[in-house]
C-alpha atoms as a PDB file:
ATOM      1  CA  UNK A   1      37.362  72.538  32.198  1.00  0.00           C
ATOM      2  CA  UNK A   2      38.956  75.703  33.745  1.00  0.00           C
ATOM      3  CA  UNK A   3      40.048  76.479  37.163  1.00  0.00           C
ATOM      4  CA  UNK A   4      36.812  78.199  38.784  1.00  0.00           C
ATOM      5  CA  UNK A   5      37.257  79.373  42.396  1.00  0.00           C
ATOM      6  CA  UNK A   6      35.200  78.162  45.026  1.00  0.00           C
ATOM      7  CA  UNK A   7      34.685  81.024  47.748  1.00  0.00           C
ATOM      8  CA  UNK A   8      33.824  80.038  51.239  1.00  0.00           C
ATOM      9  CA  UNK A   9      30.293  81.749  51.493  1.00  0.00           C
ATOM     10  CA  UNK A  10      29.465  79.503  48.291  1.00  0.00           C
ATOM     11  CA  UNK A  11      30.655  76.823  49.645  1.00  0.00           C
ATOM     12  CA  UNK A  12      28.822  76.908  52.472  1.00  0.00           C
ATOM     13  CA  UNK A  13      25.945  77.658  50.908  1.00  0.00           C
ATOM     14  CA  UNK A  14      25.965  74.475  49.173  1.00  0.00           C
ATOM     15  CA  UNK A  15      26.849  73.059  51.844  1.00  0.00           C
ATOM     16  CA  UNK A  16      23.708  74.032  53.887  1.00  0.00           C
ATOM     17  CA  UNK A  17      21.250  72.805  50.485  1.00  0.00           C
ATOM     18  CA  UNK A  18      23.014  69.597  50.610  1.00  0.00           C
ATOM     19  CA  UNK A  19      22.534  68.769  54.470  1.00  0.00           C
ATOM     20  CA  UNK A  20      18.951  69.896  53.528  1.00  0.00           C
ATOM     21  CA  UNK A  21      18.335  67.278  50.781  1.00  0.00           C
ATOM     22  CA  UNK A  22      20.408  64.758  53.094  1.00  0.00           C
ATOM     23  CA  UNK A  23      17.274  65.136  55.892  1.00  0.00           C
ATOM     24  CA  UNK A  24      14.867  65.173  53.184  1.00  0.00           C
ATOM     25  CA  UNK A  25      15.937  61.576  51.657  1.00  0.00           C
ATOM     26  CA  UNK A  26      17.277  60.131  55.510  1.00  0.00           C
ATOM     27  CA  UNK A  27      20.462  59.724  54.441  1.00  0.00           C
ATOM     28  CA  UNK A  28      22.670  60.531  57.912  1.00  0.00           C
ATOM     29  CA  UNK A  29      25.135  59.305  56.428  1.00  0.00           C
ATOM     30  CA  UNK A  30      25.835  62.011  53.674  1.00  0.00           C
ATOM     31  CA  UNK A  31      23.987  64.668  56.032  1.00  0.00           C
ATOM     32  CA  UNK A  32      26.737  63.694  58.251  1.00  0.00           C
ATOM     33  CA  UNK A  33      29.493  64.167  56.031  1.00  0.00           C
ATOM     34  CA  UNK A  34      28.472  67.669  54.617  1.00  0.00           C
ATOM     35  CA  UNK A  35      28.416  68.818  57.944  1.00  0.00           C
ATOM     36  CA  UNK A  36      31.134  68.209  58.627  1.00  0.00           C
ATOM     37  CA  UNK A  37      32.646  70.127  56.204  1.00  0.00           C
ATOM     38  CA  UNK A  38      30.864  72.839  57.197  1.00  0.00           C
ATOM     39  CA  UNK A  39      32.840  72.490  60.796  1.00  0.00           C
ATOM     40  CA  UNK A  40      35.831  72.243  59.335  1.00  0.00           C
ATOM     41  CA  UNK A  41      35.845  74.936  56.750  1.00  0.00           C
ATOM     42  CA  UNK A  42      34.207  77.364  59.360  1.00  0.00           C
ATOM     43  CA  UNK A  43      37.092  76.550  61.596  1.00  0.00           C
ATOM     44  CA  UNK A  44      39.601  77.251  59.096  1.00  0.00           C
ATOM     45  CA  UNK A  45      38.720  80.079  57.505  1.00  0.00           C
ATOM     46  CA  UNK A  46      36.411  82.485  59.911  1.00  0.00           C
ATOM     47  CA  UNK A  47      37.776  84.894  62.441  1.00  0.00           C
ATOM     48  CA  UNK A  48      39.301  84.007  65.220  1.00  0.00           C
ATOM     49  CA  UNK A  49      41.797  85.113  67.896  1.00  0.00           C
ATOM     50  CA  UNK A  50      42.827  88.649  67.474  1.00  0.00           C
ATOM     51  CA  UNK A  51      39.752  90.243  69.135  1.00  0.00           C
ATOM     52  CA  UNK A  52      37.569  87.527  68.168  1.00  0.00           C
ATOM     53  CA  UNK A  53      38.599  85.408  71.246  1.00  0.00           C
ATOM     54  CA  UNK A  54      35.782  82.869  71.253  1.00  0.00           C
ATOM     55  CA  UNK A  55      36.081  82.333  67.873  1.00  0.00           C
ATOM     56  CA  UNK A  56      33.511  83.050  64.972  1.00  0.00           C
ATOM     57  CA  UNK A  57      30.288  80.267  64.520  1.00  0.00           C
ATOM     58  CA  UNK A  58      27.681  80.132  61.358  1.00  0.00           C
ATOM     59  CA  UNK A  59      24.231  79.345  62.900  1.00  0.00           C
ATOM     60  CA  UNK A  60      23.631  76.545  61.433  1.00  0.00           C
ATOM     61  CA  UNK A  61      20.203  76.075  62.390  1.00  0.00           C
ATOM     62  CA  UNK A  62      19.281  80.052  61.191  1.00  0.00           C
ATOM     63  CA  UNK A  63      21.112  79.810  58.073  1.00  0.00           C
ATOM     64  CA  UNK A  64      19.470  78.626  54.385  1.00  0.00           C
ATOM     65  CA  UNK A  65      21.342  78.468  51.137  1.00  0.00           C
ATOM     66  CA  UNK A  66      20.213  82.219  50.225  1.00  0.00           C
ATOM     67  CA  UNK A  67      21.352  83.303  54.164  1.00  0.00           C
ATOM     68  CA  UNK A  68      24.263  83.201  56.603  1.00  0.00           C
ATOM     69  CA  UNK A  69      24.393  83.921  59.712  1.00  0.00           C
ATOM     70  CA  UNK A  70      27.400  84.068  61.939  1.00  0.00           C
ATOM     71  CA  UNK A  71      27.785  84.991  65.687  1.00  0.00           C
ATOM     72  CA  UNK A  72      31.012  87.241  66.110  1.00  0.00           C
ATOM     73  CA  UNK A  73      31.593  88.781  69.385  1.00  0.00           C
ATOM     74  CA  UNK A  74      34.421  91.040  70.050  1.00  0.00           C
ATOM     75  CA  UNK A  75      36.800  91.397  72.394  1.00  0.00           C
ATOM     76  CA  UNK A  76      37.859  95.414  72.683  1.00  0.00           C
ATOM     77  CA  UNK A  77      41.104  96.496  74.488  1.00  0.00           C
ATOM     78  CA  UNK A  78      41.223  99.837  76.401  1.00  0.00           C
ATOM     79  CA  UNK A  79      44.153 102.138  75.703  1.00  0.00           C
ATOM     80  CA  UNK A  80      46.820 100.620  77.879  1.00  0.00           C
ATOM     81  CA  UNK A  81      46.539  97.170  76.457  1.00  0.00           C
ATOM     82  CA  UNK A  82      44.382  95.495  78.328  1.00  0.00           C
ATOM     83  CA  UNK A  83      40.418  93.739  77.960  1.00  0.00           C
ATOM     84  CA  UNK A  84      37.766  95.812  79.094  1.00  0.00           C
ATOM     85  CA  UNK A  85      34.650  94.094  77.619  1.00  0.00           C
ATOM     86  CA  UNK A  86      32.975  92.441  74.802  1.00  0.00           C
ATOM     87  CA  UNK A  87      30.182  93.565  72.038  1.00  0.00           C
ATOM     88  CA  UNK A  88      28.155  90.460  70.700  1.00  0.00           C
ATOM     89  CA  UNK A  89      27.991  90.714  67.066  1.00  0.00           C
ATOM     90  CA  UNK A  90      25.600  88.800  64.198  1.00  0.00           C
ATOM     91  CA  UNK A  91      27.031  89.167  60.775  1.00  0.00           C
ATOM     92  CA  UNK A  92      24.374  88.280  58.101  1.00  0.00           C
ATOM     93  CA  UNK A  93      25.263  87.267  54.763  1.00  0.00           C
ATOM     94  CA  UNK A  94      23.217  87.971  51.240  1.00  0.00           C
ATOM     95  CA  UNK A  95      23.397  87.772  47.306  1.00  0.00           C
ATOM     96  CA  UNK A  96      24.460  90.199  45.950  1.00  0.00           C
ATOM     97  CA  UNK A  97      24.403  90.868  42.220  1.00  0.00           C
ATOM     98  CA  UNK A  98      27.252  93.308  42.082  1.00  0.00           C
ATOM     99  CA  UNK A  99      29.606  91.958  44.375  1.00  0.00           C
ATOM    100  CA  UNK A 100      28.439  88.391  45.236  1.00  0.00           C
ATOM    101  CA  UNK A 101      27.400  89.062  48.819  1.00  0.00           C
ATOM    102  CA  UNK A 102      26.272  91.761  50.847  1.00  0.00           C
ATOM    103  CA  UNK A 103      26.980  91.711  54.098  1.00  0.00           C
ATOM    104  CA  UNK A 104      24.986  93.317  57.073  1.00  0.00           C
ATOM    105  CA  UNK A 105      26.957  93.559  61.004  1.00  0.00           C
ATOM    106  CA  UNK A 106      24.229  93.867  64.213  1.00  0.00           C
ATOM    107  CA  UNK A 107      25.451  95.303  67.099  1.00  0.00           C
ATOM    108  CA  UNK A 108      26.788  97.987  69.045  1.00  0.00           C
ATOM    109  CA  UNK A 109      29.660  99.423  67.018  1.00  0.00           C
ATOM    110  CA  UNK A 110      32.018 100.107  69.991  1.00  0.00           C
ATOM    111  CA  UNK A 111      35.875 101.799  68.634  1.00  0.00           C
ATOM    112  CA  UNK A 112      34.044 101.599  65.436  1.00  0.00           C
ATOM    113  CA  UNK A 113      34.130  97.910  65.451  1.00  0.00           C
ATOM    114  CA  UNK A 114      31.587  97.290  62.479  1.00  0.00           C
ATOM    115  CA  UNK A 115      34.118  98.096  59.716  1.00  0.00           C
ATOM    116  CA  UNK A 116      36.663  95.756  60.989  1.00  0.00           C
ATOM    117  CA  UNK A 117      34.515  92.846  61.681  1.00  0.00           C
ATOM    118  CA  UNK A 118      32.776  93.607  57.469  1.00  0.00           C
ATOM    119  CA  UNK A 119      36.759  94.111  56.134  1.00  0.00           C
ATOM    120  CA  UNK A 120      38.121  90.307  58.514  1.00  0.00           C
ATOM    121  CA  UNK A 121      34.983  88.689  57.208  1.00  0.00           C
ATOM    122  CA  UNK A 122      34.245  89.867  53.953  1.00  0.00           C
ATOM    123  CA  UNK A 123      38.020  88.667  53.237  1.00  0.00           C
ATOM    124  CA  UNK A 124      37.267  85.082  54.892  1.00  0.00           C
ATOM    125  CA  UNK A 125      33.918  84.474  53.025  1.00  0.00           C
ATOM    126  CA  UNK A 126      35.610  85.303  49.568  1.00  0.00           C
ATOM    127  CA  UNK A 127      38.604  82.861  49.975  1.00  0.00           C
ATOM    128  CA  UNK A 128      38.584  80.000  47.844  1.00  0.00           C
ATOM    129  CA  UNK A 129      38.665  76.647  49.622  1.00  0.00           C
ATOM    130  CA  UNK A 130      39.153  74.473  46.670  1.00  0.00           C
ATOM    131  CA  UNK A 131      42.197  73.611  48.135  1.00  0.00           C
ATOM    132  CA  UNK A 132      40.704  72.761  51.505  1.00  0.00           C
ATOM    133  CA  UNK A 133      37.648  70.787  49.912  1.00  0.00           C
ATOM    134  CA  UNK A 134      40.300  68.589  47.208  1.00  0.00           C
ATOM    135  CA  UNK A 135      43.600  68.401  49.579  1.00  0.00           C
ATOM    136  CA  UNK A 136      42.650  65.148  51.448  1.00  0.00           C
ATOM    137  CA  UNK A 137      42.260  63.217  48.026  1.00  0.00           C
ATOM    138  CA  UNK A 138      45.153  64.297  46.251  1.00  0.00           C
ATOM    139  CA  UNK A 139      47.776  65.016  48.993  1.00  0.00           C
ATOM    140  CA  UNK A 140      50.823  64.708  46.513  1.00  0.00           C
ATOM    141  CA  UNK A 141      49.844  68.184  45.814  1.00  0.00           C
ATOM    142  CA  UNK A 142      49.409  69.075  49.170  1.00  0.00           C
ATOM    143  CA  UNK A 143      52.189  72.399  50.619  1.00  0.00           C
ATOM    144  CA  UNK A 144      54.768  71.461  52.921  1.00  0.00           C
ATOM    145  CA  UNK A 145      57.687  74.303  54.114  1.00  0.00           C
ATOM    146  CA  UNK A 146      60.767  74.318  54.996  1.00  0.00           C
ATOM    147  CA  UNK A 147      62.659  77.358  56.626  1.00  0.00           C
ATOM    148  CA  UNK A 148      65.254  78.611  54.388  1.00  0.00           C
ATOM    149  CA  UNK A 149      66.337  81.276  52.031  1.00  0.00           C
ATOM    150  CA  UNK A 150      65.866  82.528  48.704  1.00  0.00           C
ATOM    151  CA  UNK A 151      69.014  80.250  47.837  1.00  0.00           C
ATOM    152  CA  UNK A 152      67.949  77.129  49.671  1.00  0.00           C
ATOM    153  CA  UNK A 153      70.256  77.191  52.790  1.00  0.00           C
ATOM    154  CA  UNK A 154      68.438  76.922  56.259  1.00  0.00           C
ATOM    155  CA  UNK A 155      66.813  80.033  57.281  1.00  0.00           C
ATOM    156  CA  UNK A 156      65.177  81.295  60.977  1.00  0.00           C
ATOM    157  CA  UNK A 157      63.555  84.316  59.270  1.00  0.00           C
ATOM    158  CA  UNK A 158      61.669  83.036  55.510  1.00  0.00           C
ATOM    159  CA  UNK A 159      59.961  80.115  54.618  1.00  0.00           C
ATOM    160  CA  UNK A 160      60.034  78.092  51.348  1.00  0.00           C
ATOM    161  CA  UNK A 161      56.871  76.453  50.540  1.00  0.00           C
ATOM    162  CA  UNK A 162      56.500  73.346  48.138  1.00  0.00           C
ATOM    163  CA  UNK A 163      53.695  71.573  46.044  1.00  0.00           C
ATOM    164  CA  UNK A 164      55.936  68.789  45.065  1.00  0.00           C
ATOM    165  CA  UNK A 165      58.931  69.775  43.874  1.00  0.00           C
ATOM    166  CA  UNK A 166      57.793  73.150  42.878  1.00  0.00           C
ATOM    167  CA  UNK A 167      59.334  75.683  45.218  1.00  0.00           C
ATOM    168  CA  UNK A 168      57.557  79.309  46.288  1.00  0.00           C
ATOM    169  CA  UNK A 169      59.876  80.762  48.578  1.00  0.00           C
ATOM    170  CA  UNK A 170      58.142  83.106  51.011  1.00  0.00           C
ATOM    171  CA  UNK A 171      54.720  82.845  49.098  1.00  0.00           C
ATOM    172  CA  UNK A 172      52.412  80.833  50.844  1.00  0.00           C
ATOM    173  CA  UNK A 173      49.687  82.176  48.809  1.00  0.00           C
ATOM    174  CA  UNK A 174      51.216  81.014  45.324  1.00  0.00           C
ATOM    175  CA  UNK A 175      51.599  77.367  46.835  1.00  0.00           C
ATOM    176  CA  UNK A 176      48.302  77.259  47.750  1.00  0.00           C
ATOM    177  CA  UNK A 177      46.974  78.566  44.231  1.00  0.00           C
ATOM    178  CA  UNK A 178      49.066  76.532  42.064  1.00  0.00           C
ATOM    179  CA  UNK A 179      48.441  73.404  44.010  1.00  0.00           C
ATOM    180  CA  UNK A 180      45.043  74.228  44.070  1.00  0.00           C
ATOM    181  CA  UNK A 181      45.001  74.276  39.724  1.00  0.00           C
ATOM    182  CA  UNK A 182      46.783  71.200  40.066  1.00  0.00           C
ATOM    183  CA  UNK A 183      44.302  69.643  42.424  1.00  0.00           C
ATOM    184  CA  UNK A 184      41.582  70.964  40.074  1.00  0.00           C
ATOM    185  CA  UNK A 185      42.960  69.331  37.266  1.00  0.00           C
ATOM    186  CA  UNK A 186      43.641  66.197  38.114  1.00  0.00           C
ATOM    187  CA  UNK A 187      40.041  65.974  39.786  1.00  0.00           C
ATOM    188  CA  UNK A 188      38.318  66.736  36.430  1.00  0.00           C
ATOM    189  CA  UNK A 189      41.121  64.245  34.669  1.00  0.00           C
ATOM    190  CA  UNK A 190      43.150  66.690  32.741  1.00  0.00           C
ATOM    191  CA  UNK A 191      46.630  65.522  35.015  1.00  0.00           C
ATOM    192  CA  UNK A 192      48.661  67.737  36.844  1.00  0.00           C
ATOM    193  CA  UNK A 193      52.022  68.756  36.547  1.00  0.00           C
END
């Protein structure tokens, strides 16, 4: 079976069906368990700090598998550096055929606001979290870093990441992707490297 990418908005779209069929059949356990996830993946991938100060949330309880809704306030700075007020935000989320979603940003669009919060968000719903969703069961695949450089002595300034003993110096990103094919693999029984 090949590698097929699991972005966050999917994710947590399936997410939100199976908590659905969990309160349909009583099972709290399960209904439990999936939300969970969706805590956990919300809290790792959606916006926070940097202007988003009290973090981003999906409304759970507004949100279906074919919606979702997130609350996104924004924290503005004046010209001199410092907080001078908030605009509350609502970013909706819908299929798209072209693109996958669509999004749609309520609220005032204060310093032209709007664009950023589509660009931070549109970037966090499209991540894949296979990683995330397969790390706790195969943590041999799991990245670790250590600060060094290119030639392996200790560094202050780069980072080497591993999966193993495969080394990505200063590319987090390729860590994450190749231990995420190897996670993928060895989940669907094909072995990893």
């Amino acid at each position: 079976m090949n590698y097929q990418a699991k972005p966050l908005y999917a994710e947590l779209s399936r997410l939100l069906q199976a908590v659905k069929n969990c309160k349909a059949s009583n099972n709290a356990e399960w209904e439990q368990k999936h939300s969970e996830t969706i805590k956990r993946l919300c809290a790792q991938h959606l916006p926070s700090g940097a202007g988003f100060d009290s973090g981003s949330v999906l409304n759970v309880s507004l949100s279906t598998p074919e919606k979702l809704i997130f609350t996104a306030d924004f924290h503005h700075m004046n010209e001199n550096g410092f907080y001078d007020g908030w605009t509350e935000h609502t970013v909706t989320v819908l299929p798209s055929l072209s693109s996958g979603i669509t999004l749609r940003i309520s609220g005032r669009n204060r310093n032209e606001i709007k664009e950023h919060i589509w660009e931070v968000f549109e970037h966090a719903l499209k991540t894949d979290v296979t990683y995330d969703l397969l790390g706790e069961q195969f943590p041999e695949f799991r990245v670790t870093s250590k600060w060094e450089n290119e030639d392996g002595t200790p560094s202050q300034c780069y980072q080497a990441f591993y999966v193993g003993e495969n080394r990505f110096w200063n590319d987090f990103q390729g860590a994450r992707e190749f231990a995420t094919q190897q996670m993928h693999a060895k989940f669907y029984g094909k072995g990893g490297n």
